[in-house]
PDB file of N, CA and C in Angstrom:
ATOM      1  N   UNK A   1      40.314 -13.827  17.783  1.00  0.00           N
ATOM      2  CA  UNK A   1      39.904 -13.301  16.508  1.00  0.00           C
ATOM      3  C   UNK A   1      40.104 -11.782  16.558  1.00  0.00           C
ATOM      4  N   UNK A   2      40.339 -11.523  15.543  1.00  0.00           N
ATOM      5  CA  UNK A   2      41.269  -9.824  15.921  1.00  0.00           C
ATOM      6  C   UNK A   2      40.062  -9.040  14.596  1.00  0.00           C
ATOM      7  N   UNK A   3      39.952  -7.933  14.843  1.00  0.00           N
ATOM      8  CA  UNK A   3      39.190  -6.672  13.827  1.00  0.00           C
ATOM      9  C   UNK A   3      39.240  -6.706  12.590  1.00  0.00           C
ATOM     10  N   UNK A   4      40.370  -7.433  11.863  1.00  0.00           N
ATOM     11  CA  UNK A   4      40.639  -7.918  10.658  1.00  0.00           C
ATOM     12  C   UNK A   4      40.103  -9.002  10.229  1.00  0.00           C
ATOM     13  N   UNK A   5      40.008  -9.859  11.025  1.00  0.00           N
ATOM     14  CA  UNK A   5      39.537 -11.581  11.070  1.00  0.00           C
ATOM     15  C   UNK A   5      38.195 -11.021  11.236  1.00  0.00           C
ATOM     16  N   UNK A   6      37.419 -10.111  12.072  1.00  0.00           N
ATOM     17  CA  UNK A   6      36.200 -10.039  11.874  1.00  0.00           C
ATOM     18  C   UNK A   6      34.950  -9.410  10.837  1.00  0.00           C
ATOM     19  N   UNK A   7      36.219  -8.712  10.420  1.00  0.00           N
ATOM     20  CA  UNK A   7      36.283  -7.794   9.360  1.00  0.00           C
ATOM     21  C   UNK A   7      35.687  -8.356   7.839  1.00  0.00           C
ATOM     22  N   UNK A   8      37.003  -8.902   7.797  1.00  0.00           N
ATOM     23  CA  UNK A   8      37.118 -10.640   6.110  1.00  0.00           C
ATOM     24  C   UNK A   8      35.763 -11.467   6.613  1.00  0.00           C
ATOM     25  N   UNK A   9      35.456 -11.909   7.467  1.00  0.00           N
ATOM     26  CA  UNK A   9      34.314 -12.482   7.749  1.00  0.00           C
ATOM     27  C   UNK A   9      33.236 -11.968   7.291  1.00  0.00           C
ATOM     28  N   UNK A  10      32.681 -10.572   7.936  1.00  0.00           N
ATOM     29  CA  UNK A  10      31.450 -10.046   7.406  1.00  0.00           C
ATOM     30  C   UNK A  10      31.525  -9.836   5.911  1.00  0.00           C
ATOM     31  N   UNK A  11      32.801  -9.483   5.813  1.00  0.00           N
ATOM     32  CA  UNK A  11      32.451  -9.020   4.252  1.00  0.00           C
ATOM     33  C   UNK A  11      32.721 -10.217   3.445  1.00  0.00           C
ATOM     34  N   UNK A  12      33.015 -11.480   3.559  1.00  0.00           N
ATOM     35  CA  UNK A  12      32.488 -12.640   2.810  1.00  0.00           C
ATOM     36  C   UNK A  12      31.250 -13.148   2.817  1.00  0.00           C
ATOM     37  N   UNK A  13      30.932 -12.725   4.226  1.00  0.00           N
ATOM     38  CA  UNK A  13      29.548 -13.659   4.430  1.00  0.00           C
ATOM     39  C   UNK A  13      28.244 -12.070   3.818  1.00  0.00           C
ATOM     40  N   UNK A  14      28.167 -10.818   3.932  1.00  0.00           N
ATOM     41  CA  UNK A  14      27.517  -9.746   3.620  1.00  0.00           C
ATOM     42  C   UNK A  14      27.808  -9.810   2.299  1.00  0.00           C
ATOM     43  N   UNK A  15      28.633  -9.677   1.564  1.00  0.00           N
ATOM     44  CA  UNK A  15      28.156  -9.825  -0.116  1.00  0.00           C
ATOM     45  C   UNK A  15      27.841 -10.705  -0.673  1.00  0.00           C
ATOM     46  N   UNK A  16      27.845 -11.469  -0.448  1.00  0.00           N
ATOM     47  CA  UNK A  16      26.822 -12.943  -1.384  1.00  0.00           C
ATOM     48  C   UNK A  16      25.140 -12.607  -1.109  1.00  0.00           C
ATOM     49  N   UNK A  17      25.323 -11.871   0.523  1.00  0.00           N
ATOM     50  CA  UNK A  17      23.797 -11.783   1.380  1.00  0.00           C
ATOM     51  C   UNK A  17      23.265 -10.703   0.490  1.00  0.00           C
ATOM     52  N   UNK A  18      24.147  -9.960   0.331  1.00  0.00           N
ATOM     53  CA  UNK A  18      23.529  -8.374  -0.231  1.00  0.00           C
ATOM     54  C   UNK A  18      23.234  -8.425  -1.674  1.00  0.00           C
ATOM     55  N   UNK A  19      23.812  -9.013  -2.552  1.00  0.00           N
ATOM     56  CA  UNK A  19      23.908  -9.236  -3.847  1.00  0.00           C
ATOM     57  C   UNK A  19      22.428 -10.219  -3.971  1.00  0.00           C
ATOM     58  N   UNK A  20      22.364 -11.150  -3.531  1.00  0.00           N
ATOM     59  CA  UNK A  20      20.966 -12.012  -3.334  1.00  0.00           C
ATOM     60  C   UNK A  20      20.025 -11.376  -3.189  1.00  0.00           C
ATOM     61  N   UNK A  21      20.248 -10.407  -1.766  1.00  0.00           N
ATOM     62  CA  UNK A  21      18.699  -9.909  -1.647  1.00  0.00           C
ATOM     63  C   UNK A  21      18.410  -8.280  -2.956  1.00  0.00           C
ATOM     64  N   UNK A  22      19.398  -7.822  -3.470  1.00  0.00           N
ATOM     65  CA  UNK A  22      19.216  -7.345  -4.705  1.00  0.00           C
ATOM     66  C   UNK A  22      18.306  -7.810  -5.143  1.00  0.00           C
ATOM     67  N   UNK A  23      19.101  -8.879  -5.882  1.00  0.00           N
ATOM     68  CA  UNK A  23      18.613  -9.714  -6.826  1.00  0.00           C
ATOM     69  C   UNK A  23      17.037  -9.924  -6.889  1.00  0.00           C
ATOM     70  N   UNK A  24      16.852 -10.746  -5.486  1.00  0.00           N
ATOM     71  CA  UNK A  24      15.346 -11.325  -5.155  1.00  0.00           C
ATOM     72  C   UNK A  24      14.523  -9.994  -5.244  1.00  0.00           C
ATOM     73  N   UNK A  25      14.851  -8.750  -4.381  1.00  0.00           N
ATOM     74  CA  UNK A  25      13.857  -7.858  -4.600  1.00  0.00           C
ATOM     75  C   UNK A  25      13.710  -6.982  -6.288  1.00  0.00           C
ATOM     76  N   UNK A  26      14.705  -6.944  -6.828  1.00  0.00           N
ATOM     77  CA  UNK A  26      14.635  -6.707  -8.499  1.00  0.00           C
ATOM     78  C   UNK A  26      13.706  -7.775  -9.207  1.00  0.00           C
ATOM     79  N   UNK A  27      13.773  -8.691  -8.962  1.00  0.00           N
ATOM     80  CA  UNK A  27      12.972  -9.437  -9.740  1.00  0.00           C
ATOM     81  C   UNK A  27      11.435  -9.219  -9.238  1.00  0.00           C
ATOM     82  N   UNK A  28      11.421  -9.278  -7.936  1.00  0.00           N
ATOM     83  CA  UNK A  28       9.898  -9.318  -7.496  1.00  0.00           C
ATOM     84  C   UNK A  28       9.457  -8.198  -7.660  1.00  0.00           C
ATOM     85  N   UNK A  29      10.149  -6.533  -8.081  1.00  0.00           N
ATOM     86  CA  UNK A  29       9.730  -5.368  -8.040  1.00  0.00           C
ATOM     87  C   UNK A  29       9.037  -5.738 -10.040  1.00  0.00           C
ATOM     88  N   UNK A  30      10.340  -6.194 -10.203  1.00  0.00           N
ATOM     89  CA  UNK A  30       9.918  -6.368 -11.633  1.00  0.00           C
ATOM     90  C   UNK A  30       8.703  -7.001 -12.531  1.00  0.00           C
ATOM     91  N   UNK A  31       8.949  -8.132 -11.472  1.00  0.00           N
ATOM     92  CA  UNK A  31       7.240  -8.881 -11.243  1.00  0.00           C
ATOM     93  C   UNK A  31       5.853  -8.054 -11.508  1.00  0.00           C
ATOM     94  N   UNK A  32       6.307  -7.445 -10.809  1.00  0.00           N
ATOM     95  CA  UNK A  32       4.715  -6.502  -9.763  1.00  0.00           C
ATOM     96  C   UNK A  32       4.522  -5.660 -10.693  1.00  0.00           C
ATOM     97  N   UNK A  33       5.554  -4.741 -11.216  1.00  0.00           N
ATOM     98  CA  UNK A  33       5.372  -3.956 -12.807  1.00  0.00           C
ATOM     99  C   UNK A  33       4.897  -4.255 -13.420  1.00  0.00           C
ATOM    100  N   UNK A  34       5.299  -4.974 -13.882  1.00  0.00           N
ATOM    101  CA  UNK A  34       5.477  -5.691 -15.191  1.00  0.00           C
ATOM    102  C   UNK A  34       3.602  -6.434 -15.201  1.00  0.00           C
ATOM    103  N   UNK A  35       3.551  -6.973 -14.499  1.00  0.00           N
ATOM    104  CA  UNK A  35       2.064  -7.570 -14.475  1.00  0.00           C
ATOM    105  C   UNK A  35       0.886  -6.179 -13.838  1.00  0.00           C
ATOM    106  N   UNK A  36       1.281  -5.559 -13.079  1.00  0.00           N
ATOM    107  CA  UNK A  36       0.475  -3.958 -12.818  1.00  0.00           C
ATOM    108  C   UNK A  36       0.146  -3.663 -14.473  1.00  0.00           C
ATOM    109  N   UNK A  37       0.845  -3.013 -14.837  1.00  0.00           N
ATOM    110  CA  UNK A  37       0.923  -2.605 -16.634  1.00  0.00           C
ATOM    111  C   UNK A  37       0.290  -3.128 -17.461  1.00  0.00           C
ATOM    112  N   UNK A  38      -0.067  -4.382 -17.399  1.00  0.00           N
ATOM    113  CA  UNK A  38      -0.951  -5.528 -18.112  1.00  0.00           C
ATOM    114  C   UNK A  38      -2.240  -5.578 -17.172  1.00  0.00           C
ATOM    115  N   UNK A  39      -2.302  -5.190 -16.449  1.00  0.00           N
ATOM    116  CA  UNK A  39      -3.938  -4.793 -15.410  1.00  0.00           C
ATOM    117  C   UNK A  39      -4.355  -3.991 -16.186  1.00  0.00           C
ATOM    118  N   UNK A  40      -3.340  -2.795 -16.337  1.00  0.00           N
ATOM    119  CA  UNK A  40      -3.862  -1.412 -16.636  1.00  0.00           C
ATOM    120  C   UNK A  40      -4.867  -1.777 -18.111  1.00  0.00           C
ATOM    121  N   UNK A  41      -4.735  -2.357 -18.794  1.00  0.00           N
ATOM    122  CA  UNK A  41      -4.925  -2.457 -20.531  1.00  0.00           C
ATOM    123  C   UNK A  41      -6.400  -1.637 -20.235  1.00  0.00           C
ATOM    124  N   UNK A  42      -6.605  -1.142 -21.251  1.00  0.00           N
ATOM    125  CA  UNK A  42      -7.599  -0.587 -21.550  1.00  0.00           C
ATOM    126  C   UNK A  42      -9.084  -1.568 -22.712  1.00  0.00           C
ATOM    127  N   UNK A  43      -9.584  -1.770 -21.990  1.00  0.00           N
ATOM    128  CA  UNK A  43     -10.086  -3.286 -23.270  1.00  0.00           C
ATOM    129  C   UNK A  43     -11.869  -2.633 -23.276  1.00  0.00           C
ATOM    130  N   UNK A  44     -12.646  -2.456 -22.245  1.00  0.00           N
ATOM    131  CA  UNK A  44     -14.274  -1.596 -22.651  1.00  0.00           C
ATOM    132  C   UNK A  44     -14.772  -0.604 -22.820  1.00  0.00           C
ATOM    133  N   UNK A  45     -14.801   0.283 -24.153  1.00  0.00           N
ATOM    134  CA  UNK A  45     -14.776   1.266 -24.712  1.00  0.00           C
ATOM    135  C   UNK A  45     -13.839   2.187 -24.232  1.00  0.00           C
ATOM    136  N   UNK A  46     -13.152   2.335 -23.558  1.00  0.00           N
ATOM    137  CA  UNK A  46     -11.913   3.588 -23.042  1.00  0.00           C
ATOM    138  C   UNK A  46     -11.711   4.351 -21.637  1.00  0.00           C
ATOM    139  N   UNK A  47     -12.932   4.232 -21.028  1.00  0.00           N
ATOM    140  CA  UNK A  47     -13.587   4.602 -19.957  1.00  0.00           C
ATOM    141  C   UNK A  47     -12.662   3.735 -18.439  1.00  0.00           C
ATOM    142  N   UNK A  48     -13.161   2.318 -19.097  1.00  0.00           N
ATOM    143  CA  UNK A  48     -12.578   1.592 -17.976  1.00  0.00           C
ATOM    144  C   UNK A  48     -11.062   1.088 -18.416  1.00  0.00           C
ATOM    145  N   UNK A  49      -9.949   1.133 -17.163  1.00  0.00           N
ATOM    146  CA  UNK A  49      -8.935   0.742 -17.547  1.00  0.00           C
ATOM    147  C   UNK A  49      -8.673  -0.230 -16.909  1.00  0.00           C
ATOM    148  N   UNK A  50      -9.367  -1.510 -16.204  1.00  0.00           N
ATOM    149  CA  UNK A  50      -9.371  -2.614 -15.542  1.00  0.00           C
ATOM    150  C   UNK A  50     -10.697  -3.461 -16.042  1.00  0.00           C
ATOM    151  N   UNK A  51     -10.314  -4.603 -16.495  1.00  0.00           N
ATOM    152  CA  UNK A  51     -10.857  -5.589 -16.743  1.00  0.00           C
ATOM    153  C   UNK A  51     -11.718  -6.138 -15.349  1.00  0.00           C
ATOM    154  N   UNK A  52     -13.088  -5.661 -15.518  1.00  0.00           N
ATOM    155  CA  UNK A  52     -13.747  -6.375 -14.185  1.00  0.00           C
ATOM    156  C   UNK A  52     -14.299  -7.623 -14.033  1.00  0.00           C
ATOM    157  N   UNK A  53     -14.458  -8.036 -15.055  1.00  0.00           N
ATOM    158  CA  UNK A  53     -15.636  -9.661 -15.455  1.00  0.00           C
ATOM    159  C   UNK A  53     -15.018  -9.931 -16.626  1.00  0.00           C
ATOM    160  N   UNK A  54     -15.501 -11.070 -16.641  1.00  0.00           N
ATOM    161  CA  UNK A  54     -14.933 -12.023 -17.916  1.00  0.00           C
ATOM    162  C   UNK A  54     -16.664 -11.724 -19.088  1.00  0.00           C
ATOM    163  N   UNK A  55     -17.365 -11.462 -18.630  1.00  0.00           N
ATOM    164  CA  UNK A  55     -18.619 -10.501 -19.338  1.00  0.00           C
ATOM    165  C   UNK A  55     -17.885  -9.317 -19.910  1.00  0.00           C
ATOM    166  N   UNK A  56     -17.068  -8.427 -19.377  1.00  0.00           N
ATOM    167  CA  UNK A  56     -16.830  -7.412 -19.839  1.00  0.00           C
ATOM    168  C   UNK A  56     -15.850  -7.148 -20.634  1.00  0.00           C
ATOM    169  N   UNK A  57     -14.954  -8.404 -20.734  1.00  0.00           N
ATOM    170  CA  UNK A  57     -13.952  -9.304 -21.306  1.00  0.00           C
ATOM    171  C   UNK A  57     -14.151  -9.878 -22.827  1.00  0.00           C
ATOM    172  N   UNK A  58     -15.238 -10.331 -22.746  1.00  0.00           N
ATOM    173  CA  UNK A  58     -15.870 -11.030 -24.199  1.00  0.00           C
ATOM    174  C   UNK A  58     -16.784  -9.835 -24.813  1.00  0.00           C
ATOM    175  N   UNK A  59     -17.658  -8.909 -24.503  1.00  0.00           N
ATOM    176  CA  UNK A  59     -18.813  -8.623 -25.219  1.00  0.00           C
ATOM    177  C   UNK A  59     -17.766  -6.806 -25.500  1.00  0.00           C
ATOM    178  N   UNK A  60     -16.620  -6.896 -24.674  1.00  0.00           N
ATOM    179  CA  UNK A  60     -16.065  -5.525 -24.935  1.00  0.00           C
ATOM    180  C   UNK A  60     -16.365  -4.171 -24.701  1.00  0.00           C
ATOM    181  N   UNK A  61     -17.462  -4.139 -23.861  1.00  0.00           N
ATOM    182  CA  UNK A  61     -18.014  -2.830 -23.111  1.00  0.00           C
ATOM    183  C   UNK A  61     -18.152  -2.995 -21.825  1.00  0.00           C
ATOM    184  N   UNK A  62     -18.202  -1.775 -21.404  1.00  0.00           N
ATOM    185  CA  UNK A  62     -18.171  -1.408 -19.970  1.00  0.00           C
ATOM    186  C   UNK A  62     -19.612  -2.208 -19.452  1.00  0.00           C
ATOM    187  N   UNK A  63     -19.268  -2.364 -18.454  1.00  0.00           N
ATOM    188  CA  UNK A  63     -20.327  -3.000 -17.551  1.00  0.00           C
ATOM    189  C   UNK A  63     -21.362  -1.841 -16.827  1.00  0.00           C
ATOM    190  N   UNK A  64     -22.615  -1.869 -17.302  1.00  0.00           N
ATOM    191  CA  UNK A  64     -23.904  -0.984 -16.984  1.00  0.00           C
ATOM    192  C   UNK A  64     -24.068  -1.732 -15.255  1.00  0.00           C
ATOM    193  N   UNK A  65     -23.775  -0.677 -14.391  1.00  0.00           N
ATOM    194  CA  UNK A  65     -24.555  -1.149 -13.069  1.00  0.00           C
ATOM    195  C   UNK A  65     -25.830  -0.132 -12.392  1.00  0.00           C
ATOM    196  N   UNK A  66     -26.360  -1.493 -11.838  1.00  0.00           N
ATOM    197  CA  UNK A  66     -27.677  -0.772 -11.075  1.00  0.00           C
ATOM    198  C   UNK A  66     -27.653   0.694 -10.428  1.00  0.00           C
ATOM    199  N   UNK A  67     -28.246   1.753 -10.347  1.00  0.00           N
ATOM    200  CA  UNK A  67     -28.261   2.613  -9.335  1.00  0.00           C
ATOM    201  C   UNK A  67     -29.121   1.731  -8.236  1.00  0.00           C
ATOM    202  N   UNK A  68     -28.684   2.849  -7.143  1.00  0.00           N
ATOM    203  CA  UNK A  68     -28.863   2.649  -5.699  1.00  0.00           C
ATOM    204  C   UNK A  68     -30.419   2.824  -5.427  1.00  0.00           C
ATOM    205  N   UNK A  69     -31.268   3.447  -6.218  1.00  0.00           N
ATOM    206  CA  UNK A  69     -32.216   3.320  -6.035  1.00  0.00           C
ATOM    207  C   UNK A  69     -33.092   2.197  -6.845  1.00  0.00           C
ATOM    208  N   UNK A  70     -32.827   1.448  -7.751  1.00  0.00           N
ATOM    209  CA  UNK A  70     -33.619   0.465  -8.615  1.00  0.00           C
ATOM    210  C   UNK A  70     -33.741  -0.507  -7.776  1.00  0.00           C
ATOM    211  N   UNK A  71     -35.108  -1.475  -8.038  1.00  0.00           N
ATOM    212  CA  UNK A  71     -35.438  -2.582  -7.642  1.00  0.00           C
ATOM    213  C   UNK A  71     -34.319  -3.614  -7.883  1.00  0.00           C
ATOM    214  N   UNK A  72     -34.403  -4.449  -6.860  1.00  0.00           N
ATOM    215  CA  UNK A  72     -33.224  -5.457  -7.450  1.00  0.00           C
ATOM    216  C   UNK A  72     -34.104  -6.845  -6.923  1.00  0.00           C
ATOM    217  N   UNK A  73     -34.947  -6.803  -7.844  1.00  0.00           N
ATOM    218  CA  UNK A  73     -35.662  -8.231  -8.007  1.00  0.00           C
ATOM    219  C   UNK A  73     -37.033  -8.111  -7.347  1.00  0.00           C
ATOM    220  N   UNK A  74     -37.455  -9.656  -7.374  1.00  0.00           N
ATOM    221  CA  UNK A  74     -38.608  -9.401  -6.654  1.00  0.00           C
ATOM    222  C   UNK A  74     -38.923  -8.885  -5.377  1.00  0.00           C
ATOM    223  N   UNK A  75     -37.822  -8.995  -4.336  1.00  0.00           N
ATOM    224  CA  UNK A  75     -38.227  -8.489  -3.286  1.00  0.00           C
ATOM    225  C   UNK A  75     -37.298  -7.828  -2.806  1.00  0.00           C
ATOM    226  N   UNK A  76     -37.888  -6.687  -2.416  1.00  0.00           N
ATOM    227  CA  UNK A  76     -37.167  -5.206  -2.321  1.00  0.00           C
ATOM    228  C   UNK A  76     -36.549  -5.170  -0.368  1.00  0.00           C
ATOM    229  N   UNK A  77     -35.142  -5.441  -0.539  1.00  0.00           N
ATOM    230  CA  UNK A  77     -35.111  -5.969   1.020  1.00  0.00           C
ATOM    231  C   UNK A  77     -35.432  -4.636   1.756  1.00  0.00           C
ATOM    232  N   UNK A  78     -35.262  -3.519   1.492  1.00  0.00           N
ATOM    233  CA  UNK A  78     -35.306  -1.943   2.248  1.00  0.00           C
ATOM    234  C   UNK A  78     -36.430  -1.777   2.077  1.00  0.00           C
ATOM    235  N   UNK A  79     -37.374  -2.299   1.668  1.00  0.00           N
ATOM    236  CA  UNK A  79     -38.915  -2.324   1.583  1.00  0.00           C
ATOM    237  C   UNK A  79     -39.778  -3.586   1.945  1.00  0.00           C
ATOM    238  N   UNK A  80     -39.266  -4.508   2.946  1.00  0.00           N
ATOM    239  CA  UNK A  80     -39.775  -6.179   3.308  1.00  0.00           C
ATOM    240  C   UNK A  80     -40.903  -5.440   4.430  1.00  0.00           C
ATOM    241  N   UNK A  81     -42.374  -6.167   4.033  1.00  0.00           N
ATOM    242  CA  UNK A  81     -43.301  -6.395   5.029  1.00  0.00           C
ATOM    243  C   UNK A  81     -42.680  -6.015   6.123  1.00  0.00           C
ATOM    244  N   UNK A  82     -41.646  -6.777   6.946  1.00  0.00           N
ATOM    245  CA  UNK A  82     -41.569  -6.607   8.163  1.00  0.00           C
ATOM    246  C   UNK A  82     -40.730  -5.393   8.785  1.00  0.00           C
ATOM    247  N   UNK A  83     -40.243  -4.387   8.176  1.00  0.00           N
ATOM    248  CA  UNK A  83     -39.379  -3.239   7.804  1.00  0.00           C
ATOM    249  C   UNK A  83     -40.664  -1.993   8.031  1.00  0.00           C
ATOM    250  N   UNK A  84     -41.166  -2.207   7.268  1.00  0.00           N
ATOM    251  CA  UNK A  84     -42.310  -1.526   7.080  1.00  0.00           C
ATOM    252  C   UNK A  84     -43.207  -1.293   8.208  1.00  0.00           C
ATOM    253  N   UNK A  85     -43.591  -2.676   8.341  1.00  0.00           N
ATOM    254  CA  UNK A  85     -44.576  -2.920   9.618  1.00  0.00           C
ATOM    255  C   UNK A  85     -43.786  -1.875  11.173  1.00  0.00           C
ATOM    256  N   UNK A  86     -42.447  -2.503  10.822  1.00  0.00           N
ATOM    257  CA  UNK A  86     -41.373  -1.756  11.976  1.00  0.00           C
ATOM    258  C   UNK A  86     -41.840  -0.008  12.350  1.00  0.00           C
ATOM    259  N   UNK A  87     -41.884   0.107  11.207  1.00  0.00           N
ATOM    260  CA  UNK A  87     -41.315   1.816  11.133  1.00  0.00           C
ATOM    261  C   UNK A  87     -42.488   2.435  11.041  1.00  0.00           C
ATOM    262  N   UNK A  88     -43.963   1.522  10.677  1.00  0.00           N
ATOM    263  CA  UNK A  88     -45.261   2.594  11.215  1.00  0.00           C
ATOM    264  C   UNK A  88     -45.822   2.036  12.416  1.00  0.00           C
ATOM    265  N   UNK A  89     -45.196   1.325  13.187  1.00  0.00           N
ATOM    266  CA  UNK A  89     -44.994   0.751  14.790  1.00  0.00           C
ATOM    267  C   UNK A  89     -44.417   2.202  15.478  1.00  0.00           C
ATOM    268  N   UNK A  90     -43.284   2.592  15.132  1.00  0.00           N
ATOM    269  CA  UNK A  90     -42.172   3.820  15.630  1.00  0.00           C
ATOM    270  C   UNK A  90     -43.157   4.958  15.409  1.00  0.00           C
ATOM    271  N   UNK A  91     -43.950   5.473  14.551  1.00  0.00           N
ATOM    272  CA  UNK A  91     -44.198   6.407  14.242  1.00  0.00           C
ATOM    273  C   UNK A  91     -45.795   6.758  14.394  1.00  0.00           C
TER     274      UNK A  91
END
């Protein structure tokens, strides 16, 4: 097989390869755009530009979350009996 013969080879078998993987990565770049862009929508009052809940989805406003300091229910885990008991044990 001589430099020529190896030559016609790659380049039959490398452009069908190269043209394909074009292809496949254009479409999947296109994909990823194309659906990114439709993330972005802007849908609870203007603020948020990602849809977080299907709550925030239907009623059309931003979603109100807890601060870090509010109770979150009846029992306050950073404040449990046994937490407590701990830390005037230490002190």
């Amino acid at each position: 097989m001589s430099g020529a013969d190896l030559w016609l080879f790659v380049k039959q078998f490398g452009t069908p390869l190269a043209s394909s993987t074009v292809f496949v990565l254009v479409l999947f770049i296109g994909f990823c755009v194309v659906f990114g862009f439709m993330k972005t929508k802007k849908t609870a009052g203007g603020s948020a530009r990602v849809v977080k809940s299907l709550d925030e989805r239907i009623s059309h406003q931003a979603m109100v979350y807890l601060a870090p300091s509010a109770p979150h229910g009846p029992a306050d885990q950073l404040r449990a009996p046994e937490l407590l008991e701990a830390a005037a044990r230490k002190s």
